[in-house]
N, C-alpha and C. Protein backbone atom coordinates (compact mmCIF):
# COMPACT_ATOMS: atom_id res chain seq x y z
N UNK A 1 -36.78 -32.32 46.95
CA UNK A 1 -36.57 -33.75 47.17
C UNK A 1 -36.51 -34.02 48.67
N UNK A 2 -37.19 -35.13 48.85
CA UNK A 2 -36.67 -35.74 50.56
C UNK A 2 -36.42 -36.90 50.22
N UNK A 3 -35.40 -37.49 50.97
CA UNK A 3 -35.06 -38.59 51.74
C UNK A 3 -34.91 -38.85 53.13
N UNK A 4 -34.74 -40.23 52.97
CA UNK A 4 -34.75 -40.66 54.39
C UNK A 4 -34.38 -42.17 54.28
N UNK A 5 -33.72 -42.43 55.43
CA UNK A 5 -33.19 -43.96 55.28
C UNK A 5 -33.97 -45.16 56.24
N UNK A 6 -33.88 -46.28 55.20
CA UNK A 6 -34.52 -46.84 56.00
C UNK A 6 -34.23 -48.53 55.81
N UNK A 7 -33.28 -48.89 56.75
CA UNK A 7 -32.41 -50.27 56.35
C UNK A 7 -30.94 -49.41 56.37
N UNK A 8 -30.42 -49.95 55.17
CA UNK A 8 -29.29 -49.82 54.47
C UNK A 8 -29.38 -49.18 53.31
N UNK A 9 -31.07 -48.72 52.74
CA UNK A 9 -31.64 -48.16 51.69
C UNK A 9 -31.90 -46.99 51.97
N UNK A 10 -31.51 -45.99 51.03
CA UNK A 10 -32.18 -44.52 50.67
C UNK A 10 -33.52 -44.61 49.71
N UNK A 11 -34.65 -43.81 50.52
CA UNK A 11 -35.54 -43.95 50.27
C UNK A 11 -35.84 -42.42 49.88
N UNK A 12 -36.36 -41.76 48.38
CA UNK A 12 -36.56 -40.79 47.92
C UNK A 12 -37.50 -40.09 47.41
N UNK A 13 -37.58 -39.17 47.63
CA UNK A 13 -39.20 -38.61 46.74
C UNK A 13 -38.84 -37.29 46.20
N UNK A 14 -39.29 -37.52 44.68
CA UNK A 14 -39.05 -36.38 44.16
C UNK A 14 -40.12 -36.09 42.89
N UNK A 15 -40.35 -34.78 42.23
CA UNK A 15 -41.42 -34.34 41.73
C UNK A 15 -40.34 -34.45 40.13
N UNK A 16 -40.98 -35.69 38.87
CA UNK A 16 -39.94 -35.39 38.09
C UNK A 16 -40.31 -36.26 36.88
N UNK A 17 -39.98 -36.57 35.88
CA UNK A 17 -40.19 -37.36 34.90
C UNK A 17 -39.00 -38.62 34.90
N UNK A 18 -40.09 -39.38 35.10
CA UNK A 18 -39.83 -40.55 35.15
C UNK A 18 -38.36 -41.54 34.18
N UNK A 19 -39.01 -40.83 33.09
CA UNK A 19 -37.69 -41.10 32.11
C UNK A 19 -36.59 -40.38 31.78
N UNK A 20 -36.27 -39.55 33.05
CA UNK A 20 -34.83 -38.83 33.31
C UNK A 20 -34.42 -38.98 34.37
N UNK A 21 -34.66 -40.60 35.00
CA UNK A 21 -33.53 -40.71 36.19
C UNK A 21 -32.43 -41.30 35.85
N UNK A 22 -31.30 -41.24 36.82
CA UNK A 22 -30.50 -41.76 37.16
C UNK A 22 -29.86 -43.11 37.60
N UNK A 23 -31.09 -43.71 37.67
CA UNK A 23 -31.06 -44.94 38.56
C UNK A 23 -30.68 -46.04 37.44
N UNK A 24 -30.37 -47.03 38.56
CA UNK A 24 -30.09 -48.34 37.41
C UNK A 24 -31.27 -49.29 36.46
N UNK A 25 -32.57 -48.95 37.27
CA UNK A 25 -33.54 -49.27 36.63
C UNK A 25 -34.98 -47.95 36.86
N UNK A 26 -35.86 -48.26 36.23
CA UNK A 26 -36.72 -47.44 36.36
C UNK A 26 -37.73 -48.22 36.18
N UNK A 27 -39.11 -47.96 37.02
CA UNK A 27 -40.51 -49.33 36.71
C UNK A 27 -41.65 -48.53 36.01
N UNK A 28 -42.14 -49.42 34.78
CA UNK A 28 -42.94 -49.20 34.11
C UNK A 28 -44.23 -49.46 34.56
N UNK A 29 -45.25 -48.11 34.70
CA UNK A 29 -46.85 -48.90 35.13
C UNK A 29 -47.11 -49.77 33.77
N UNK A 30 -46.70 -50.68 33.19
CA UNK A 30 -47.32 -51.53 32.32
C UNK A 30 -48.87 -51.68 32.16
N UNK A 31 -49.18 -52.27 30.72
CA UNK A 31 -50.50 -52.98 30.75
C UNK A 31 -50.20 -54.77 30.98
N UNK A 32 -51.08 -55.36 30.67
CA UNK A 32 -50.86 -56.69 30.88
C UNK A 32 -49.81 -57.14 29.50
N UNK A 33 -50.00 -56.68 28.29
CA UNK A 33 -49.45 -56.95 26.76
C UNK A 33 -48.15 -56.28 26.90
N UNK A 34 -47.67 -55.18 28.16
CA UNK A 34 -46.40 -55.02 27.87
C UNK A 34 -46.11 -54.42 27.14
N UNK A 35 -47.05 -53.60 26.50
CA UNK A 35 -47.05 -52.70 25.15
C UNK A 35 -46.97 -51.13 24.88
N UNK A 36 -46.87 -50.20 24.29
CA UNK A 36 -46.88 -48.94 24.57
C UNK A 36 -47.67 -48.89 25.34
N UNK A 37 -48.99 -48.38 24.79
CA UNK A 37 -49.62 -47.30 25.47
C UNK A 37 -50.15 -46.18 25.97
N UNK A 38 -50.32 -45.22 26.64
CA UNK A 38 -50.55 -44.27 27.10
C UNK A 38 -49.79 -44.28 28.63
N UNK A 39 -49.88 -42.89 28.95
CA UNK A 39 -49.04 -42.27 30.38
C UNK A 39 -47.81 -42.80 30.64
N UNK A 40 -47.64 -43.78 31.94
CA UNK A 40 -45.94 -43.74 32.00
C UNK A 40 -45.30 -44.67 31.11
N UNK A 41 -46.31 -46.03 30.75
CA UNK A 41 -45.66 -47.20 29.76
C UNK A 41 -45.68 -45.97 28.28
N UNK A 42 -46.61 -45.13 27.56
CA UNK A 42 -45.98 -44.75 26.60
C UNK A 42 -44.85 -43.89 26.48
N UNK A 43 -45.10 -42.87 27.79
CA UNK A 43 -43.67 -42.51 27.70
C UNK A 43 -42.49 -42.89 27.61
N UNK A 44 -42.17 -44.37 28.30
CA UNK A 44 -41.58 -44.87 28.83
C UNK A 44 -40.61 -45.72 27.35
N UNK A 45 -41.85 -46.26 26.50
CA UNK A 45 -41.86 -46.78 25.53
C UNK A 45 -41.29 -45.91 24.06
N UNK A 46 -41.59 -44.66 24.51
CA UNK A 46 -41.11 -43.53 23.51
C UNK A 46 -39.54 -42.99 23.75
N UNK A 47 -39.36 -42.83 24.56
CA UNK A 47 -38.05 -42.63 25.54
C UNK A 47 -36.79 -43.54 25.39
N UNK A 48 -37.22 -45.36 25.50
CA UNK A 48 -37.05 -46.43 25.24
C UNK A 48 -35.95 -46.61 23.82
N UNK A 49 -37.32 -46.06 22.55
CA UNK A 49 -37.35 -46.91 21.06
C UNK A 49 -37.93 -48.42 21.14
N UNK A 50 -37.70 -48.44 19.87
CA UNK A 50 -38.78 -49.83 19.64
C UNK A 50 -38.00 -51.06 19.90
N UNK A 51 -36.78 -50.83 20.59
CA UNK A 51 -35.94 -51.97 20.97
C UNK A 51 -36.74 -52.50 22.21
N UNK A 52 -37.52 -51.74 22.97
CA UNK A 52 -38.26 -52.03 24.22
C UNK A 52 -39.65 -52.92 23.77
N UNK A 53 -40.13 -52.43 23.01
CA UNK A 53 -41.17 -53.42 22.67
C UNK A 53 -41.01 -54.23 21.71
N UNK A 54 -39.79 -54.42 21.28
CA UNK A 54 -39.10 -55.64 20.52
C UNK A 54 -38.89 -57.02 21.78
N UNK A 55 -38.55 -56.31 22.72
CA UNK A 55 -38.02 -57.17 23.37
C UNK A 55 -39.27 -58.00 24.43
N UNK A 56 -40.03 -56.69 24.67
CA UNK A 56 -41.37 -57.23 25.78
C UNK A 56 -42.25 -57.93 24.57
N UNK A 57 -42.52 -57.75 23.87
CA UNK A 57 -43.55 -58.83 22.68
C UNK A 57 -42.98 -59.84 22.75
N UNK A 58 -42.23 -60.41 23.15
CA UNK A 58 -40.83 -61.79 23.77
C UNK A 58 -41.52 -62.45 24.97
N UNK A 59 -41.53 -61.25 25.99
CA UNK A 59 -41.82 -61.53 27.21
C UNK A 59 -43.41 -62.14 27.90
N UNK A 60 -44.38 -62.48 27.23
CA UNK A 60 -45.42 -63.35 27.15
C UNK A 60 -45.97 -62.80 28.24
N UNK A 61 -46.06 -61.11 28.07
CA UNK A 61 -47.17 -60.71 28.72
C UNK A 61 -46.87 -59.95 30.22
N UNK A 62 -47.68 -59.86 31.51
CA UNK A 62 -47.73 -60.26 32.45
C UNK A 62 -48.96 -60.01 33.58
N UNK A 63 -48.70 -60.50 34.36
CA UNK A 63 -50.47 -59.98 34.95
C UNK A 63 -50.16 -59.29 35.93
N UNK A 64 -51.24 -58.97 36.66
CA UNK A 64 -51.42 -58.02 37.55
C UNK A 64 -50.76 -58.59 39.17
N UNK A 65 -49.99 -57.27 39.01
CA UNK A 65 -49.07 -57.33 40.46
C UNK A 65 -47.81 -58.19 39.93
N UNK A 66 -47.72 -58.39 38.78
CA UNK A 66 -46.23 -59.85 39.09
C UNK A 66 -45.41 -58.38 38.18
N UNK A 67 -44.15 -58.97 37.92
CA UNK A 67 -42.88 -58.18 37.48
C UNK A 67 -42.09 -58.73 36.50
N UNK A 68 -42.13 -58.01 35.73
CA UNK A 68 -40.08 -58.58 34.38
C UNK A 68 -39.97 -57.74 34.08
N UNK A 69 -38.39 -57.90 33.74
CA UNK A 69 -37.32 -56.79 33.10
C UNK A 69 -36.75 -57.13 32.37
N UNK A 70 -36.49 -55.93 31.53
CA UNK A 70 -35.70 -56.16 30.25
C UNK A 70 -34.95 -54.91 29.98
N UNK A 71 -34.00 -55.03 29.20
CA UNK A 71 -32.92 -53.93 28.94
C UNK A 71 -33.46 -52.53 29.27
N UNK A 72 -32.86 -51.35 29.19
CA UNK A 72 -33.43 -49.87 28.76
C UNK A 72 -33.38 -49.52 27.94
N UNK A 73 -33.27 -49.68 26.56
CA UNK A 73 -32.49 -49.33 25.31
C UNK A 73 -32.31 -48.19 25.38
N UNK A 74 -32.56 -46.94 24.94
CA UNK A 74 -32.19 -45.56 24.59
C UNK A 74 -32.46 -44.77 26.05
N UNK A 75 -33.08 -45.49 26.81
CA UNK A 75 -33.10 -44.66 28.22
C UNK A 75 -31.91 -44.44 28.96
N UNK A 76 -32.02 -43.53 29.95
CA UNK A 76 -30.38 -43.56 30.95
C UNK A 76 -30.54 -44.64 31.91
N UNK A 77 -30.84 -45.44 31.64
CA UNK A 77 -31.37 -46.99 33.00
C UNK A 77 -30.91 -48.17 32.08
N UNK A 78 -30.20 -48.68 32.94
CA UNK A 78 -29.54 -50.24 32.33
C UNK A 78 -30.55 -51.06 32.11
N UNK A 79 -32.15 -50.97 32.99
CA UNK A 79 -33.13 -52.01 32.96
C UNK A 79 -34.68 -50.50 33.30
N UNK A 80 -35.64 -51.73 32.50
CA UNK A 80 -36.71 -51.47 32.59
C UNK A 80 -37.97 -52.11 33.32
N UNK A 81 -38.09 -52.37 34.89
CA UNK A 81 -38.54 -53.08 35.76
C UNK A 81 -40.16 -52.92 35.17
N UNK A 82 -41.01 -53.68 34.52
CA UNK A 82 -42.53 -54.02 34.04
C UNK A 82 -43.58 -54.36 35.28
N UNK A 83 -44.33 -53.59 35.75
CA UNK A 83 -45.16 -54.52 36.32
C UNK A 83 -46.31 -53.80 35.94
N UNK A 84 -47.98 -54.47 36.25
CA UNK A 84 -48.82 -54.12 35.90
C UNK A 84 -49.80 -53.92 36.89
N UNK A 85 -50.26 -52.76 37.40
CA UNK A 85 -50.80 -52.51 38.69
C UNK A 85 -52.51 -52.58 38.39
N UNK A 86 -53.26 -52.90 39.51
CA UNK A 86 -54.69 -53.08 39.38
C UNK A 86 -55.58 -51.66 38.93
N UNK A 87 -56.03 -51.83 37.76
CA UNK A 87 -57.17 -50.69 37.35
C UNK A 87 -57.92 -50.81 38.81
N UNK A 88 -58.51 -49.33 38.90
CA UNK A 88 -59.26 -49.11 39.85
C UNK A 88 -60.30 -49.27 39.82
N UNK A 89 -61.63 -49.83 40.97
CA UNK A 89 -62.72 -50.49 40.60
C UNK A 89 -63.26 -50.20 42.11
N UNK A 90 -62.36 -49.78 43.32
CA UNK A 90 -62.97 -49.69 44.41
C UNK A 90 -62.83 -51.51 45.21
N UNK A 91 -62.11 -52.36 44.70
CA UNK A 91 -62.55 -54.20 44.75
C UNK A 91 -61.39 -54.10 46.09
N UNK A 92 -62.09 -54.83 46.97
CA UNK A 92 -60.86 -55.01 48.11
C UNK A 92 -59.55 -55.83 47.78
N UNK A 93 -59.82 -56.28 46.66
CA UNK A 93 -58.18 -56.93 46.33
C UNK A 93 -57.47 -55.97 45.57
N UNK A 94 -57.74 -54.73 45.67
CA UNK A 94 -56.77 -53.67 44.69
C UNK A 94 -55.46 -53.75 45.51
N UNK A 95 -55.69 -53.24 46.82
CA UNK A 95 -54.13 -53.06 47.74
C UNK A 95 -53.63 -54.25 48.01
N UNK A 96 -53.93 -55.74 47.39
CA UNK A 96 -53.06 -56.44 47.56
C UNK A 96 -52.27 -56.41 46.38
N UNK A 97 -53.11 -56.10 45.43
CA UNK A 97 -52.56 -56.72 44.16
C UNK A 97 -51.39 -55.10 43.65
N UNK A 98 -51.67 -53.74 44.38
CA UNK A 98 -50.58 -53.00 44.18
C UNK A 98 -49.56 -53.24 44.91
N UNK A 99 -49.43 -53.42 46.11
CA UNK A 99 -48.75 -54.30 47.40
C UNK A 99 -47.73 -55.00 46.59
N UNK A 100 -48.69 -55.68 45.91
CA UNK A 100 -47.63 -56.85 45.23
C UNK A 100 -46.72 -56.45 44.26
N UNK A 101 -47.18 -55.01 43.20
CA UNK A 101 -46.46 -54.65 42.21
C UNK A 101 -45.33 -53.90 42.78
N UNK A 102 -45.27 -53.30 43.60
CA UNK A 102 -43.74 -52.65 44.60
C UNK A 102 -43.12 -53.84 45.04
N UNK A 103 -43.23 -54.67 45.76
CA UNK A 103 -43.13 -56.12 46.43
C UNK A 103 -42.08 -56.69 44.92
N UNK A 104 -43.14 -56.96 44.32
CA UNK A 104 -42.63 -58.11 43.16
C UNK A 104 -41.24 -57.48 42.12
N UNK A 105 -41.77 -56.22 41.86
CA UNK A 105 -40.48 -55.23 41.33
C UNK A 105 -39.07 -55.26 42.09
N UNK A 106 -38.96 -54.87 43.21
CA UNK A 106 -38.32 -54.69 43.93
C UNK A 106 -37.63 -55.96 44.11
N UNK A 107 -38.19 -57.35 44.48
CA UNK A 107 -37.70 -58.48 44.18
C UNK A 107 -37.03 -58.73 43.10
N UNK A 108 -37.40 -58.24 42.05
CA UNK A 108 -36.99 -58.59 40.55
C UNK A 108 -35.41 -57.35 40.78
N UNK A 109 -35.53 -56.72 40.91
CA UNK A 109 -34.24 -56.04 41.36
C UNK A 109 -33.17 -56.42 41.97
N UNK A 110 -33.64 -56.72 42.62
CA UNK A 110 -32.59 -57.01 44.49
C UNK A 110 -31.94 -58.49 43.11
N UNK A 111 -33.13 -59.46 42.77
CA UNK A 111 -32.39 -60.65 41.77
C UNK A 111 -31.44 -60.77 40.90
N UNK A 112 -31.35 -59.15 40.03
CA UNK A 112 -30.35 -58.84 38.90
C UNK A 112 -29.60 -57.81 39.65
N UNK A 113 -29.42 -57.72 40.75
CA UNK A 113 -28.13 -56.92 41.15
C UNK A 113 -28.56 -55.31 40.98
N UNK A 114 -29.68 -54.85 40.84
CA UNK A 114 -29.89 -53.83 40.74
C UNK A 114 -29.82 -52.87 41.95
N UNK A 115 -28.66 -51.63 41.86
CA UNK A 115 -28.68 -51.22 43.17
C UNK A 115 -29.27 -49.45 43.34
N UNK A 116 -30.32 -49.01 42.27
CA UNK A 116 -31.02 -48.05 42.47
C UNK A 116 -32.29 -48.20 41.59
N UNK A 117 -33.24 -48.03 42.02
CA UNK A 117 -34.49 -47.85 41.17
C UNK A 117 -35.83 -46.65 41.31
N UNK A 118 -36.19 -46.83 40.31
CA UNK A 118 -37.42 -45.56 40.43
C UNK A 118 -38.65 -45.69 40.24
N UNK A 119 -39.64 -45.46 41.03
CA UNK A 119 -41.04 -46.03 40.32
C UNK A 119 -41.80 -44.74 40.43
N UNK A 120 -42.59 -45.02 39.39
CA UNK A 120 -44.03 -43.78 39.34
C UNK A 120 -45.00 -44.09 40.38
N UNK A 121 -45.85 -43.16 40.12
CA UNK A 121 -46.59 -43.63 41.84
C UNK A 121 -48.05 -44.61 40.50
N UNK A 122 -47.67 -46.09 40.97
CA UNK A 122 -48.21 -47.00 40.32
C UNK A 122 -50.16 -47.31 40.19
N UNK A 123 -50.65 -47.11 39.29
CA UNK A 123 -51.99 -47.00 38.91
C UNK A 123 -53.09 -45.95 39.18
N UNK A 124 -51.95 -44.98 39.56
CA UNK A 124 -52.64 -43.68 39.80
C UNK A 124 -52.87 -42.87 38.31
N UNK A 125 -52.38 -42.78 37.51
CA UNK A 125 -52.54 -42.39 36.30
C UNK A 125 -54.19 -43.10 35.63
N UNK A 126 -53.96 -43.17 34.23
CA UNK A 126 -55.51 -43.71 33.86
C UNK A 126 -55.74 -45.02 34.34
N UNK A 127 -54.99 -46.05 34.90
CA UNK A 127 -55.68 -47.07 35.72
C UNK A 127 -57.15 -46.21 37.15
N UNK A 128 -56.85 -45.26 37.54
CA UNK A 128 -57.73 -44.27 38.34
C UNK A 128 -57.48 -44.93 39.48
N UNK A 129 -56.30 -45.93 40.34
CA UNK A 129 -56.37 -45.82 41.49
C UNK A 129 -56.05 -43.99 41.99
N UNK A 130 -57.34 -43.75 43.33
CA UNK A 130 -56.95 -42.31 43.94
C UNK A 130 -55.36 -41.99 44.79
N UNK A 131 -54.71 -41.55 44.44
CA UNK A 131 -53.09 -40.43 44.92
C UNK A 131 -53.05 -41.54 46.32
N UNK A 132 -54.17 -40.86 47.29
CA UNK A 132 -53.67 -40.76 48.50
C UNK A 132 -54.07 -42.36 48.96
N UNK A 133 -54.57 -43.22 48.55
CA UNK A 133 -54.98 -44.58 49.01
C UNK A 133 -53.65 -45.36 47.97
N UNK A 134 -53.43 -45.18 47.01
CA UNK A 134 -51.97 -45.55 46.24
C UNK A 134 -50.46 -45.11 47.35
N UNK A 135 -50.52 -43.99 47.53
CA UNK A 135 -49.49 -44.15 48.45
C UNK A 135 -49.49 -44.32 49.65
N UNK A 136 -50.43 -44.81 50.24
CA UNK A 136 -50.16 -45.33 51.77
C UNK A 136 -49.59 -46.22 51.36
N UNK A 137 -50.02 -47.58 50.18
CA UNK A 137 -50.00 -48.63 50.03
C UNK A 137 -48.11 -49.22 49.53
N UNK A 138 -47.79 -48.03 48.98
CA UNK A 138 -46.82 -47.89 47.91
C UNK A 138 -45.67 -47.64 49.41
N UNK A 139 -45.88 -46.95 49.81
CA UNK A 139 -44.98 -46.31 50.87
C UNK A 139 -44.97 -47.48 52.30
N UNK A 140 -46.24 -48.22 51.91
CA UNK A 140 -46.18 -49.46 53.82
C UNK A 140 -45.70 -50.41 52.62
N UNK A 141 -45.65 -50.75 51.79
CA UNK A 141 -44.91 -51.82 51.07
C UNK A 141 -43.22 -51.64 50.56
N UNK A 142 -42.86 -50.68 50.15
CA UNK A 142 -41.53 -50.33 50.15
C UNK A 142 -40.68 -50.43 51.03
N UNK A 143 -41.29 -49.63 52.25
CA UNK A 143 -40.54 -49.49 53.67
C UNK A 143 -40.44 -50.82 54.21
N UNK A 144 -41.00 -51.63 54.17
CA UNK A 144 -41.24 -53.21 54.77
C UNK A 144 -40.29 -53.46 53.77
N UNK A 145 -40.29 -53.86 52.74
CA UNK A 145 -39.27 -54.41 51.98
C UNK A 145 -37.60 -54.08 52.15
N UNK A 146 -37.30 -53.08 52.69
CA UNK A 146 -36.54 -52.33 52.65
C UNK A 146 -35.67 -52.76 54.14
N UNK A 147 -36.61 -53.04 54.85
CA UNK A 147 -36.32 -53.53 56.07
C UNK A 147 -36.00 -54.93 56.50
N UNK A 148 -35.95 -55.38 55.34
CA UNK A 148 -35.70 -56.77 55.31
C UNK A 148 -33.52 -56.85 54.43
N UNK A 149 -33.60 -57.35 54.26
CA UNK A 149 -32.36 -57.92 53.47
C UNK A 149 -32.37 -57.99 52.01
N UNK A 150 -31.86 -56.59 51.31
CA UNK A 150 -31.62 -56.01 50.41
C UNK A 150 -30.30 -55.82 50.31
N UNK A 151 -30.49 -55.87 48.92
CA UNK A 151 -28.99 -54.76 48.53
C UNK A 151 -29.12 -53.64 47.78
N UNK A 152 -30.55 -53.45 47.52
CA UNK A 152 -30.78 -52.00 47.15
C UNK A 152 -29.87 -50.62 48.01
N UNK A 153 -29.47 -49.85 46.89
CA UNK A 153 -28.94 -48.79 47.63
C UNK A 153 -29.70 -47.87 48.01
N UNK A 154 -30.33 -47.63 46.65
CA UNK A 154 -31.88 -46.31 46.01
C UNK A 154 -32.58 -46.71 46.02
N UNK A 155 -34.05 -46.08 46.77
CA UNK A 155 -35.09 -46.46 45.49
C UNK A 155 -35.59 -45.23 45.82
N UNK A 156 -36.28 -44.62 44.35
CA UNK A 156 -36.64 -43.50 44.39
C UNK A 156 -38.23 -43.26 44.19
N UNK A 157 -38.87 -42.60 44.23
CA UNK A 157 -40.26 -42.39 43.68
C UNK A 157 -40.20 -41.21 43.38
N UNK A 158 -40.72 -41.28 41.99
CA UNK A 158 -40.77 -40.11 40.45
C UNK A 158 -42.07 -39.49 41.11
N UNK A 159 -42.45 -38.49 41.18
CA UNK A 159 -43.78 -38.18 41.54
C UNK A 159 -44.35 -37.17 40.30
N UNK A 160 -45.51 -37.54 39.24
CA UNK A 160 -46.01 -36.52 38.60
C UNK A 160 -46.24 -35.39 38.42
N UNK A 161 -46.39 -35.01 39.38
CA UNK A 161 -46.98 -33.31 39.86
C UNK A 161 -46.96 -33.03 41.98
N UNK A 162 -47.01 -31.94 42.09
CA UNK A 162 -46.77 -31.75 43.61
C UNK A 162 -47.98 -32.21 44.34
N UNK A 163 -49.42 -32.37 44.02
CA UNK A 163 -50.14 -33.20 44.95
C UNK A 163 -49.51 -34.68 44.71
N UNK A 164 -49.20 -35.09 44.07
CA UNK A 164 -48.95 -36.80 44.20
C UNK A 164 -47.35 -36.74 45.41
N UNK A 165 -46.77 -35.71 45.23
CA UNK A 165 -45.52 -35.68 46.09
C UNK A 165 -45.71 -35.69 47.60
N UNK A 166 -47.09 -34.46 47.70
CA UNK A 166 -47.43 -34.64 49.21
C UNK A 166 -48.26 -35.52 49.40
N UNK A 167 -49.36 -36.46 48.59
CA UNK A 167 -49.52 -37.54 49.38
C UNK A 167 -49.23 -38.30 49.45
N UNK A 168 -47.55 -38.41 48.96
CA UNK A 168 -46.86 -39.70 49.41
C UNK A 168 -46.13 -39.25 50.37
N UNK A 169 -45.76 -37.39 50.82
CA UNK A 169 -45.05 -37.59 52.34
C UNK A 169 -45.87 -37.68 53.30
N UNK A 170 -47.21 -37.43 52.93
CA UNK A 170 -48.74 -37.34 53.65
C UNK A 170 -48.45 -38.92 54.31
N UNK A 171 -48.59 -40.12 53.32
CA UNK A 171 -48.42 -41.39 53.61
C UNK A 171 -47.31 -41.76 54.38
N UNK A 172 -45.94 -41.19 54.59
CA UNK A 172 -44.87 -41.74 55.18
C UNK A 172 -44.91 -41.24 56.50
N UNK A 173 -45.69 -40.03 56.26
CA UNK A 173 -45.87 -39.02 57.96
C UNK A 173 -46.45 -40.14 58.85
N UNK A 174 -47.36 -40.64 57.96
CA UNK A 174 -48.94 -41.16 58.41
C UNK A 174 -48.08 -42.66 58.87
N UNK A 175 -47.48 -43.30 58.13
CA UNK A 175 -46.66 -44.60 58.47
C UNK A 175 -45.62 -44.27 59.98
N UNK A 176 -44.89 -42.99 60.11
CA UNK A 176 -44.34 -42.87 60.83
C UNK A 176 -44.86 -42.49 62.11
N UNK A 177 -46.16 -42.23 62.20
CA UNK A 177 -47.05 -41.73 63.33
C UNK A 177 -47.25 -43.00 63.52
N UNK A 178 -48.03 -43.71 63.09
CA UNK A 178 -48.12 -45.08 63.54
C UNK A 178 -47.13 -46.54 64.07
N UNK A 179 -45.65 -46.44 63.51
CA UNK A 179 -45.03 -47.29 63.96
C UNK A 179 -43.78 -46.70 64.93
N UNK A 180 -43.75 -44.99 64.97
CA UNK A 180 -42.95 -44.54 65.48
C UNK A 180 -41.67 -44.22 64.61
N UNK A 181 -41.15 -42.55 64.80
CA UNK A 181 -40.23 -42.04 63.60
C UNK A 181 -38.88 -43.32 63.24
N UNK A 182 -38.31 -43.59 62.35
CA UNK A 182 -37.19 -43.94 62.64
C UNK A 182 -36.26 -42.57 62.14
């Protein structure tokens, strides 16, 4: 695991399954329907019980890059932060619209008092955004957020396997070469 602080926030990376953190919430790569699925939403959804998609078939959906939450039911997380990150296509509006799904989550947090969270590294799974262009994006959007006026304590990033781990410290190296270490 590394951390590092940045604000008033601990910022984390660790190699791990997603649906065994600790945190007060944990973020689902969703589809737009909010529905099982496959990769982290089915796990997520299996982990859950069907109290989770009792409750998101409620929630009227959501689109790409925006955020809602709803309980954790059977998970160790009080909440289940939803957002739905851009399938990959190569389209220059992908890094806004993932931009936005860390951005918009994280907002939705900081709103319900949430003071640790965890995200997967978002549309890198079968959406096919590539590792290392996902976490520059994931890692210059967090850190900015973070630097602003939060009350986040945590936020963590679950990482799948050990290449997705180093190219997200690959990305923070790469952020910190450029704006200077803090």
């Amino acid at each position: 695991m590394k951390e590092i602080q940045v604000g008033k926030t601990k910022l984390q990376f660790v190699v791990g399954d997603i649906t065994a953190q600790d945190t007060e919430a944990v973020v689902n790569a969703a589809n737009t329907r909010l529905s099982p699925g496959g990769g982290v939403a089915g796990a997520i959804h299996a982990a859950a019980g069907p109290g989770l998609w009792e409750e998101c078939s409620k929630l009227g959906g959501c689109a790409t890059g925006e955020a809602k939450i709803s309980k954790g039911y059977d998970l160790p997380n009080t909440y289940v932060i939803h957002t739905v990150g851009p399938v990959y296509r190569g389209s220059p509006d992908e890094p806004r619209l993932l931009r936005s799904c860390y951005l918009n989550s994280l907002t939705v947090a900081d709103a319900h008092g949430v003071k640790s969270v965890a995200f997967p590294a978002l549309s890198t799974g079968i959406f096919g955004y590539p590792v290392d262009a996902a976490a520059q994006v994931a890692i210059q959007a967090i850190r900015e957020y973070l630097q602003g006026d939060t009350r986040l304590e945590t936020v963590r990033m679950v990482l799948y396997d050990q290449a997705a781990y180093d190219a997200h410290l690959k990305a923070l190296d790469a952020l910190d070469a450029g704006v200077g270490a803090r």
